[in-house]
Protein backbone atom coordinates (compact mmCIF):
# COMPACT_ATOMS: atom_id res chain seq x y z
CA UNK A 1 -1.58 5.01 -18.94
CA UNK A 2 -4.09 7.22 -17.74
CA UNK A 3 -7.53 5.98 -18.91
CA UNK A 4 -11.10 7.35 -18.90
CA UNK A 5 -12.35 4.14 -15.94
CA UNK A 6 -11.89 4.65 -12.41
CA UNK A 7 -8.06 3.12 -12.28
CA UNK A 8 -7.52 -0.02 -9.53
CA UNK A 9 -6.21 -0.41 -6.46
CA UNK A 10 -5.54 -3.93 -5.09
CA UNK A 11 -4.31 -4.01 -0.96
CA UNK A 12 -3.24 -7.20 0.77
CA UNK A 13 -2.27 -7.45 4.30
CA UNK A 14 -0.04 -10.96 5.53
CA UNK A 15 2.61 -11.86 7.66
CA UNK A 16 3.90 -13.91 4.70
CA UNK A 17 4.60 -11.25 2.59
CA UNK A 18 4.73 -13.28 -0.58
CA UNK A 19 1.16 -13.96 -0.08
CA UNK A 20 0.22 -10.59 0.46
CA UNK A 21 1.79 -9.73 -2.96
CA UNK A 22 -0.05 -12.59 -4.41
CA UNK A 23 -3.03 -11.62 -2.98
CA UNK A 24 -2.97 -7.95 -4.43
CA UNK A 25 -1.83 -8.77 -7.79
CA UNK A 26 -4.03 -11.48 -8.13
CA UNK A 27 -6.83 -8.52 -8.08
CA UNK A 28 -5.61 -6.57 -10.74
CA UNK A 29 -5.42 -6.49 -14.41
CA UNK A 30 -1.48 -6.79 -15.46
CA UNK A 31 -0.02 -5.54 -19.12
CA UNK A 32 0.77 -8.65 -20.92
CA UNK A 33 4.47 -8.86 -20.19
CA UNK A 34 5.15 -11.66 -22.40
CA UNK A 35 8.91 -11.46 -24.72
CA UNK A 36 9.55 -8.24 -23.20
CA UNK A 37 12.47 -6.37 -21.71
CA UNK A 38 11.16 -5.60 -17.39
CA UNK A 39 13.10 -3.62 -15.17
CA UNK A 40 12.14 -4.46 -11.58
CA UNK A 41 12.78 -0.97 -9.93
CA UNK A 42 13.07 -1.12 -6.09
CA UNK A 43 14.24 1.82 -4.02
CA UNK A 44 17.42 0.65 -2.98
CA UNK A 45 19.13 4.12 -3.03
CA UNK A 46 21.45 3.48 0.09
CA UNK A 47 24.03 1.29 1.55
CA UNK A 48 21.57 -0.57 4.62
CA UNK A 49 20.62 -3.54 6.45
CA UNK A 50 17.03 -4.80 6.01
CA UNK A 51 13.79 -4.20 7.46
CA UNK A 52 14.76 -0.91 8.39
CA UNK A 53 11.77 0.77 5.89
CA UNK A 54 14.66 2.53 3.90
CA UNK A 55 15.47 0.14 1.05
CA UNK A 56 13.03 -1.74 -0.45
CA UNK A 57 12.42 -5.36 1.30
CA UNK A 58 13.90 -7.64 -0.78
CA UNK A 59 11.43 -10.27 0.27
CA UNK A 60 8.83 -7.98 -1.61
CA UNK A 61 10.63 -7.80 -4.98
CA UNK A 62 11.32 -11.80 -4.89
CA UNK A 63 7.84 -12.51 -4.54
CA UNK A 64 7.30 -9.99 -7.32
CA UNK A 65 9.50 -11.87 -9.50
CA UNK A 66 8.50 -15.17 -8.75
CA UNK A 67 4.91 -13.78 -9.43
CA UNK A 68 5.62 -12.43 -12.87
CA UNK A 69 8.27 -15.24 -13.83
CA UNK A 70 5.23 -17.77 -13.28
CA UNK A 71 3.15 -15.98 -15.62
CA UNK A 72 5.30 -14.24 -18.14
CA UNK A 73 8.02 -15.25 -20.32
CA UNK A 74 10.47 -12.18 -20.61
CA UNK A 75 13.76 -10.71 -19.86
CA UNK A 76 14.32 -9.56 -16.46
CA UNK A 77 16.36 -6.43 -14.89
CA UNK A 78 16.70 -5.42 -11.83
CA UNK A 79 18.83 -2.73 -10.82
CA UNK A 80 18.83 1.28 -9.38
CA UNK A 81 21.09 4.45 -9.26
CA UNK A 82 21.62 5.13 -5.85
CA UNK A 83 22.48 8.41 -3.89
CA UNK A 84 26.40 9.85 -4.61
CA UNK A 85 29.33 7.76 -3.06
CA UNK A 86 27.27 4.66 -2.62
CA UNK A 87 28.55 1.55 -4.32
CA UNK A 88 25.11 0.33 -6.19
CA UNK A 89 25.58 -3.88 -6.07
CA UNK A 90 26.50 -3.15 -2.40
CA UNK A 91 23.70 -1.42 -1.60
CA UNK A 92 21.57 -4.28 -2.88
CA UNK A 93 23.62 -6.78 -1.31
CA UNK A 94 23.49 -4.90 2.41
CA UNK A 95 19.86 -4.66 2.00
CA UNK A 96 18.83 -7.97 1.53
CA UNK A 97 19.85 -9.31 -2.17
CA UNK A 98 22.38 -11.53 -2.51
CA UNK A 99 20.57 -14.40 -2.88
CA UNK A 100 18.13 -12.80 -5.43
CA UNK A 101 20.76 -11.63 -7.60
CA UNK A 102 22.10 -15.04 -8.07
CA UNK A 103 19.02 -15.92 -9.79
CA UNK A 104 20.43 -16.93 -13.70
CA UNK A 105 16.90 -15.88 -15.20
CA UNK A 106 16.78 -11.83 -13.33
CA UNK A 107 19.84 -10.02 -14.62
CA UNK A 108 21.25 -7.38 -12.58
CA UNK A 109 21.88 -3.71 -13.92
CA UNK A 110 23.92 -0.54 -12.38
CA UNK A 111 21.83 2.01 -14.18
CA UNK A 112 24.24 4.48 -14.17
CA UNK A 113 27.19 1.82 -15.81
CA UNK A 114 26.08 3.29 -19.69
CA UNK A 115 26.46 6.71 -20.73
CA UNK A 116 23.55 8.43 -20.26
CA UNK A 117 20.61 9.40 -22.86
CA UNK A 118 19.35 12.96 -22.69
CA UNK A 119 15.51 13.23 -22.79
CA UNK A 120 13.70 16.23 -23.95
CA UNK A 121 10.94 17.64 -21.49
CA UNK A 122 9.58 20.73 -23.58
CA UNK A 123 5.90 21.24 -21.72
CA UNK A 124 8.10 20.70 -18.28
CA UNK A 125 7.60 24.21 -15.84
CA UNK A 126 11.15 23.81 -14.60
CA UNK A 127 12.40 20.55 -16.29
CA UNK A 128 13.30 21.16 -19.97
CA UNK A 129 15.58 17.78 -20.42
CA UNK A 130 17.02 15.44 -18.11
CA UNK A 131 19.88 13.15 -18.52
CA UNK A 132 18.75 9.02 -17.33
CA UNK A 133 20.27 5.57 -17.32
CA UNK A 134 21.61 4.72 -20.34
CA UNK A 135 19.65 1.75 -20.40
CA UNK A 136 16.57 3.57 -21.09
CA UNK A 137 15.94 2.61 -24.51
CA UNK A 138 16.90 -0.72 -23.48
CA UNK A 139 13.66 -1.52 -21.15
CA UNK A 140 10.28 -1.98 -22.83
CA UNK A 141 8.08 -1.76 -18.94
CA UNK A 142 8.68 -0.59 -15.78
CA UNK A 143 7.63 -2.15 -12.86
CA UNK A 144 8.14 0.75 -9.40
CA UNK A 145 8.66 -1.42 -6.66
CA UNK A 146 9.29 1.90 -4.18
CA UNK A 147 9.28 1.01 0.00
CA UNK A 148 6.55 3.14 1.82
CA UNK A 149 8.14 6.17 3.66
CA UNK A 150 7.46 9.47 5.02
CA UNK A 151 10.44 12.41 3.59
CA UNK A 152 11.61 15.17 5.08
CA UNK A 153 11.54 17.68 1.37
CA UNK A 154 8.36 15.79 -0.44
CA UNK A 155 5.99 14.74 2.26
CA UNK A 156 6.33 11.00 1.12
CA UNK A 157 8.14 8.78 -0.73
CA UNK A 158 5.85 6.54 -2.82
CA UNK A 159 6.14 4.79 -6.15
CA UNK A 160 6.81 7.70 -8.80
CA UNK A 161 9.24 9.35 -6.70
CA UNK A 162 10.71 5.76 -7.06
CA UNK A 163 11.37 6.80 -10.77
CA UNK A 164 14.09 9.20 -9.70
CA UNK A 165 16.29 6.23 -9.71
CA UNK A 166 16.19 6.26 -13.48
CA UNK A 167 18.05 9.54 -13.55
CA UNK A 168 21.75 9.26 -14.17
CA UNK A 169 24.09 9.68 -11.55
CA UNK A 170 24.85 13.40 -10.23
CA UNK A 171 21.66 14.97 -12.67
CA UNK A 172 19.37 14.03 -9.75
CA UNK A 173 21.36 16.63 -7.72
CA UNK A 174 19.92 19.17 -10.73
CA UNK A 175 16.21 18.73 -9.07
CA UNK A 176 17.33 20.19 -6.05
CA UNK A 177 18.81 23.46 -7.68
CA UNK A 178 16.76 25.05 -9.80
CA UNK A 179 14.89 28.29 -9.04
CA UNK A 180 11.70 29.74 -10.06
CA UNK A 181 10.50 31.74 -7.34
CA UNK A 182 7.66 33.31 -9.37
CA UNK A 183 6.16 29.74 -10.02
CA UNK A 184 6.45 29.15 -6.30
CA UNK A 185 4.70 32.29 -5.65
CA UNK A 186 2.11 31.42 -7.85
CA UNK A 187 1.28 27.61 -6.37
CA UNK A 188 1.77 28.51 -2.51
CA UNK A 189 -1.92 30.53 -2.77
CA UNK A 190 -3.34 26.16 -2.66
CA UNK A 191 -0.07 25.05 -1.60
CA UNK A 192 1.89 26.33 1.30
CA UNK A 193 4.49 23.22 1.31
CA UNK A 194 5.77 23.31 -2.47
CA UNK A 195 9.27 24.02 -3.71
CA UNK A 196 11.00 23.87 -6.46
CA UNK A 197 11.70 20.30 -6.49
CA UNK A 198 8.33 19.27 -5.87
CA UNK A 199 7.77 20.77 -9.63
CA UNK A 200 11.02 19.13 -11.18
CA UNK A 201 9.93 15.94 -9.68
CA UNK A 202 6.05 16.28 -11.21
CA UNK A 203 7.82 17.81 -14.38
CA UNK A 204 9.31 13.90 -14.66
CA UNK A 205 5.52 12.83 -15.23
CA UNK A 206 6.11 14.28 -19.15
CA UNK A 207 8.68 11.70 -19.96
CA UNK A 208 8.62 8.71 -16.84
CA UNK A 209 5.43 6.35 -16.44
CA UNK A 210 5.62 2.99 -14.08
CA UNK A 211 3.31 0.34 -16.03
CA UNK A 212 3.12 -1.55 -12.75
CA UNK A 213 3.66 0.13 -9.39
CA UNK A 214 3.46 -2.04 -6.10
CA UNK A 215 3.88 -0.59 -2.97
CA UNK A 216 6.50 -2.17 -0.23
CA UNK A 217 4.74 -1.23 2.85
CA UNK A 218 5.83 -4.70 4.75
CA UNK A 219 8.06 -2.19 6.86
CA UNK A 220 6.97 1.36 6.16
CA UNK A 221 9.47 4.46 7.22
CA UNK A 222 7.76 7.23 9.81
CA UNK A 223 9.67 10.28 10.84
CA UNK A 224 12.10 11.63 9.56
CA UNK A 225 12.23 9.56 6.31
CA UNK A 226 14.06 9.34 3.83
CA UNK A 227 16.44 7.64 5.96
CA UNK A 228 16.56 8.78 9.24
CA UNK A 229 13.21 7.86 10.56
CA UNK A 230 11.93 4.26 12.24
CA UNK A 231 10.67 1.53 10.54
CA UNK A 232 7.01 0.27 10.87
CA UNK A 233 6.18 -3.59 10.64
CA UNK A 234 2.67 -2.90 8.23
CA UNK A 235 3.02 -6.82 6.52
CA UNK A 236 0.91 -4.36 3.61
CA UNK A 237 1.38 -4.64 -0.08
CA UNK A 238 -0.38 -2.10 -2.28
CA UNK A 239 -0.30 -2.52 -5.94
CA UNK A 240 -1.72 -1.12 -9.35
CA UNK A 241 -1.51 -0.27 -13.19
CA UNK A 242 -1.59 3.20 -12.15
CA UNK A 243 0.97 4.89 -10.30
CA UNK A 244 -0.99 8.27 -8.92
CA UNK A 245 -3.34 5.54 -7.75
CA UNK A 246 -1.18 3.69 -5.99
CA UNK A 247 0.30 6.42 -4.23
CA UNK A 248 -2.90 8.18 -3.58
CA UNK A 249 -4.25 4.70 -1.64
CA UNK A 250 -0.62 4.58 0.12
CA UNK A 251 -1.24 8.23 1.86
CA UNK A 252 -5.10 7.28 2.60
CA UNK A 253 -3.36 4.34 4.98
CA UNK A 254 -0.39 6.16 6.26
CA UNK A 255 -1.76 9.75 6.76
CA UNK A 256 -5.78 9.73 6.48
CA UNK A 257 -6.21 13.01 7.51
CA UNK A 258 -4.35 14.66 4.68
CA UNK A 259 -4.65 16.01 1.02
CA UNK A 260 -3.44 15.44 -1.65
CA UNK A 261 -1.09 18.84 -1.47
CA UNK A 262 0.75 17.75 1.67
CA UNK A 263 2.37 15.56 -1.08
CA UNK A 264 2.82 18.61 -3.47
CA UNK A 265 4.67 16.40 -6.35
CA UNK A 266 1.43 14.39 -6.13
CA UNK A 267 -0.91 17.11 -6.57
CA UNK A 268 1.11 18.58 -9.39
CA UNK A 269 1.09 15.72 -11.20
CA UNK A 270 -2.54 14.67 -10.81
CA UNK A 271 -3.40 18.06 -12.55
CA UNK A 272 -0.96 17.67 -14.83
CA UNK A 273 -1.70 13.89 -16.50
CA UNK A 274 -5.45 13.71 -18.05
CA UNK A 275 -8.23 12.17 -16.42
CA UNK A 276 -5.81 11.10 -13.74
CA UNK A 277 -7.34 10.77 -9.72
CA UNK A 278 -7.43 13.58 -7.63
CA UNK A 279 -8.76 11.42 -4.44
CA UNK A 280 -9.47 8.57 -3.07
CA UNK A 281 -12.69 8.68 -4.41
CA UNK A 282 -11.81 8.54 -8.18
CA UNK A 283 -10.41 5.37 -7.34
CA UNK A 284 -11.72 1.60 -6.64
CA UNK A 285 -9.90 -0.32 -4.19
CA UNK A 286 -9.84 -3.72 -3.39
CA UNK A 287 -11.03 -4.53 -0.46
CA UNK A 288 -13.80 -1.93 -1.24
CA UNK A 289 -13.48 -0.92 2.49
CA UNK A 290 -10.05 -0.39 3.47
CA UNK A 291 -9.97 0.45 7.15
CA UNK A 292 -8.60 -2.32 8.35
CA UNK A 293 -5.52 -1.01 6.37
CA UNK A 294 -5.23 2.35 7.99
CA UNK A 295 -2.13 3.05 10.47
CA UNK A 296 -1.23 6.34 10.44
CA UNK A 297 2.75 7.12 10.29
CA UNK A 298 4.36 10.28 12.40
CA UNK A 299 5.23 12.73 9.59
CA UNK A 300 8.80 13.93 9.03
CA UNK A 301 9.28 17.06 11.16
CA UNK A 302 9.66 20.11 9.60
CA UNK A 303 13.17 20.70 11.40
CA UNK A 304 15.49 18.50 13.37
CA UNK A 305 15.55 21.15 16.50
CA UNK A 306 12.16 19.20 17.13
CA UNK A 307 14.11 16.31 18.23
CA UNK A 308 17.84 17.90 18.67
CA UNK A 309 17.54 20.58 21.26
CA UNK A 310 20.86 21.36 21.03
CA UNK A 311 21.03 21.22 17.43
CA UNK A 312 20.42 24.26 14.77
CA UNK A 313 20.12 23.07 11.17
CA UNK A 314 20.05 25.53 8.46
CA UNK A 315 18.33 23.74 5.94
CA UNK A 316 17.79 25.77 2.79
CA UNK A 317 17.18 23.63 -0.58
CA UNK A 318 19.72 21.16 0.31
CA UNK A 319 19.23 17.27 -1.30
CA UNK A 320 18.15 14.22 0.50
CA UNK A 321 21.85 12.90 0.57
CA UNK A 322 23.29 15.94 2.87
CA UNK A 323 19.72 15.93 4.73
CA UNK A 324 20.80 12.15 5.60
CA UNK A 325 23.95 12.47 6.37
CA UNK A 326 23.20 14.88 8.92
CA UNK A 327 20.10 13.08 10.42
CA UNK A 328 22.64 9.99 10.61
CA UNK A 329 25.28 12.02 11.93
CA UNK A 330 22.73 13.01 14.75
CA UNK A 331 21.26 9.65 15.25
CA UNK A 332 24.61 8.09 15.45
CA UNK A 333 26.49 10.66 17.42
CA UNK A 334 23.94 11.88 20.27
CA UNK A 335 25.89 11.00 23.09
CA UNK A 336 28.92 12.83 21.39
CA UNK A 337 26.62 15.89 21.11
CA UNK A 338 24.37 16.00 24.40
CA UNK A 339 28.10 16.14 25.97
CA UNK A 340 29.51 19.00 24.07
CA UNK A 341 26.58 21.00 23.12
CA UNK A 342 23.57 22.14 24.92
CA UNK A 343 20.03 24.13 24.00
CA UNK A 344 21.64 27.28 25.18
CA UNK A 345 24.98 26.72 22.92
CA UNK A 346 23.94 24.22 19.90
CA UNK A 347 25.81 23.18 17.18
CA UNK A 348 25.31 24.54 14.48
CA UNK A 349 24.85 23.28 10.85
CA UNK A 350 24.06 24.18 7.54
CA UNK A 351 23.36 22.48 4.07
CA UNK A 352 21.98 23.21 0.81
CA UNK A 353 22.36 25.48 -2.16
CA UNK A 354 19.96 28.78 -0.61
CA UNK A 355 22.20 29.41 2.98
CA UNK A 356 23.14 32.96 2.80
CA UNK A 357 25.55 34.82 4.70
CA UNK A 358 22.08 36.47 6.41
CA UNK A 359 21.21 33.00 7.83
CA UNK A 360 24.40 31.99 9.58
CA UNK A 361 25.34 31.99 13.65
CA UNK A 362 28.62 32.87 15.08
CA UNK A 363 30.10 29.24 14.56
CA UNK A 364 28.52 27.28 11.82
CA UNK A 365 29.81 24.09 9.73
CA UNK A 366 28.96 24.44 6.84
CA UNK A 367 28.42 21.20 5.00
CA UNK A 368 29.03 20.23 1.16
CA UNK A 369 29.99 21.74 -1.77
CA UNK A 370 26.46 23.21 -1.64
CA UNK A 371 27.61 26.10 0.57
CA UNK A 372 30.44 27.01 -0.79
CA UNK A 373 29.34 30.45 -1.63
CA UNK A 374 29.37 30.86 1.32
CA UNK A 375 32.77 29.52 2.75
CA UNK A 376 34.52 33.04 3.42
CA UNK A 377 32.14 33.38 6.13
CA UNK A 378 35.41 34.33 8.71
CA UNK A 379 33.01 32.16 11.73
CA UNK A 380 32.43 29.46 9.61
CA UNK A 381 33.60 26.23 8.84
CA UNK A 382 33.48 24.77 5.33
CA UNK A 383 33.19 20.98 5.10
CA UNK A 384 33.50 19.82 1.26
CA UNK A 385 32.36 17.14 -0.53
CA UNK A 386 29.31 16.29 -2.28
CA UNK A 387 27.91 14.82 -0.12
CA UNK A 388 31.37 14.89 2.58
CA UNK A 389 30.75 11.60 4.69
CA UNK A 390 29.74 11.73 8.04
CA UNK A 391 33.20 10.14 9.83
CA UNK A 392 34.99 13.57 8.24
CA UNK A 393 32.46 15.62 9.68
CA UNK A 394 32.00 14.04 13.07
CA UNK A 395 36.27 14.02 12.63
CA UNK A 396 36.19 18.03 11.95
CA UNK A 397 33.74 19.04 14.76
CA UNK A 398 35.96 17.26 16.80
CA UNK A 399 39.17 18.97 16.09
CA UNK A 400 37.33 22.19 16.03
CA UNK A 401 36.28 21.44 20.07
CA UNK A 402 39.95 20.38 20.99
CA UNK A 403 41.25 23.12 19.88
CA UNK A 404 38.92 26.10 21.59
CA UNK A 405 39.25 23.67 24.33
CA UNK A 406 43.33 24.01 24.08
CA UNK A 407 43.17 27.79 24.05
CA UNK A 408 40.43 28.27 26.77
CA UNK A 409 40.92 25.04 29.20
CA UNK A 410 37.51 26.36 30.62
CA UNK A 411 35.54 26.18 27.90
């Protein structure tokens, strides 16, 4: 994938987003697709309306179809594995779909409906196998069709992060869990923002490739993406052979005034692929000047007390599905929460797999199956489920406040 020339970047900017994907892939040189098996790979990881910059736009992958159909005979796929306890043709159907997937000549696939194939990783730092979609062997190219969006663990979400989808069902959890706190000793001397699934996800690079990657930036995600954040009307398409390129072009648009460690997974990878781009200047993009493209995106903060006053998250290696259930619980809830908890007594939540006893406050619910270890803890509250949905936590804080509220009326 990864040749010796400077790889291609093609951008395109319309309000008719079908041209703008015309427009870029008309400047780039595509793999001959022709009697092959293609799996059009959006990000459509969540059950969501459109435009919202958390699923991919389905307007985008249409056009890409009706782009590649023109030109290349083959068998069509489309098709994702979604976060847990989300229904995968729903997903695609909330988001925009419906009428794509009626097409007779793009067949839609649940990747997680065959058993899965196990895939060997042996150079990987933390990765040594991983288990993804049984349809694997099925699917001769790849096309990463990922939607443009900042995230709250990896910086951003771009189009090899996109390849996550390919991992079967609850193994995606396994990113988020692993440990090597020598290795992150060693890589936080260049960079201070890497964890542990920063160098699963670059570990993928060994065994996932996209031969096409094209870059959904027609409503881009700021804040606090994955899902959480606001959507941002960019009409942008950004597309290429070359995946680190791609993304690498997506950041210099979105968030010009970093490197290429604020997206650690990125950096990883780009010293871990040959003669792959460490900049934007290793690549060529078309437009040659691409200024007119640049709107820089808010970042996802670093905690949610930024926003939430009255809100203390223990966040300690969780996974993006507990991270967005809480940030939805918030979002949907405020009301709820500005009248029953205040800056100077917050509620108090925790999720992932690293909260220790050490970290806790007086009253703390603590959320999924990731904290478990810690569910003795006599002032907390254990919430299970993996990921528990947010009605039966909103449901359990409430019962928790009508009952102090029963035993001290003045609370």
């Amino acid at each position: 994938m990864m040749g010796r020339k400077k790889a291609v970047v093609s951008l395109a900017q319309n309000k008719d987003i079908a041209l703008a994907v015309k427009f870029s892939l008309d400047n780039i040189e595509i793999p001959d697709f022709f009697g092959k098996n293609i799996l059009l790979k959006p990000n459509v990881g969540r059950e969501t309306d459109p435009h919202l910059g958390i699923n991919t736009n389905a307007e985008v992958v249409s056009a890409v179809f009706d782009y590649l159909k023109r030109r290349y005979k083959a068998n069509y796929f489309i098709g994702d594995s979604p976060i847990i306890n989300t229904d995968t043709k729903k997903a695609f159907e909330q988001s925009g779909y419906s009428e794509l997937l009626k097409n007779e000549d793009l067949q839609f696939i649940d990747l997680d409906k065959k058993p899965p194939i196990e895939l060997k990783i042996p150079h990987g730092k933390i990765l040594k196998k991983i288990k993804v979609t049984g349809f694997w062997e099925d699917i001769d190219h790849i096309i990463s069709i990922p939607v443009l969006k900042m995230h709250m663990h990896c910086g951003a979400s771009l189009s090899f992060k996109n390849l996550k989808g390919l991992i079967y069902k609850r193994e995606k959890i396994t990113l988020h869990h692993k440990e090597a706190p020598e290795l992150i000793k060693k890589y936080q001397k260049d960079m201070k923002k890497v964890k542990e699934l920063d160098i699963a996800i670059s570990d993928l690079a060994h065994v996932f490739s996209a031969d096409l990657s094209i870059i959904d930036a027609s409503y881009a995600h700021e804040g606090m993406g994955p899902s959480s954040g606001e959507p941002i009307k960019l009409d942008t398409i950004i597309a290429s052979t070359n995946f680190l390129a791609a993304d690498i072009i997506a950041l210099a648009i979105t968030q010009p005034k970093w490197r290429l460690k604020e997206v650690p997974h990125l950096k990883l990878i780009s010293e871990l692929l040959p003669n792959s781009p460490k900049s934007q200047k290793d690549i060529i993009t078309i437009p040659e000047n691409i200024k007119a493209f640049i709107h820089p995106l808010k970042p996802s903060p670093e905690t949610i007390s930024i926003k939430y006053k009255n809100v203390r998250l223990i966040d300690i290696n969780s996974c993006s599905a507990c991270l967005s259930t809480i940030f939805n619980l918030l979002k949907n809830n405020k009301e709820f929460i500005d009248q029953n908890f205040t800056e100077d007594n917050p509620l108090h939540l925790a999720i992932g797999k690293g909260v220790t006893y050490s970290d806790l406050y007086d009253e703390t619910y603590l959320i999924g199956n990731c904290t478990s270890k810690v569910k003795d803890y006599k002032k907390g509250i254990f919430i299970k489920g993996c990921t528990p949905v947010e009605s039966t936590i909103l449901s359990i804080i409430k019962d928790r406040l009508r009952l102090k509220k029963k035993l001290n009326p003045d609370f």
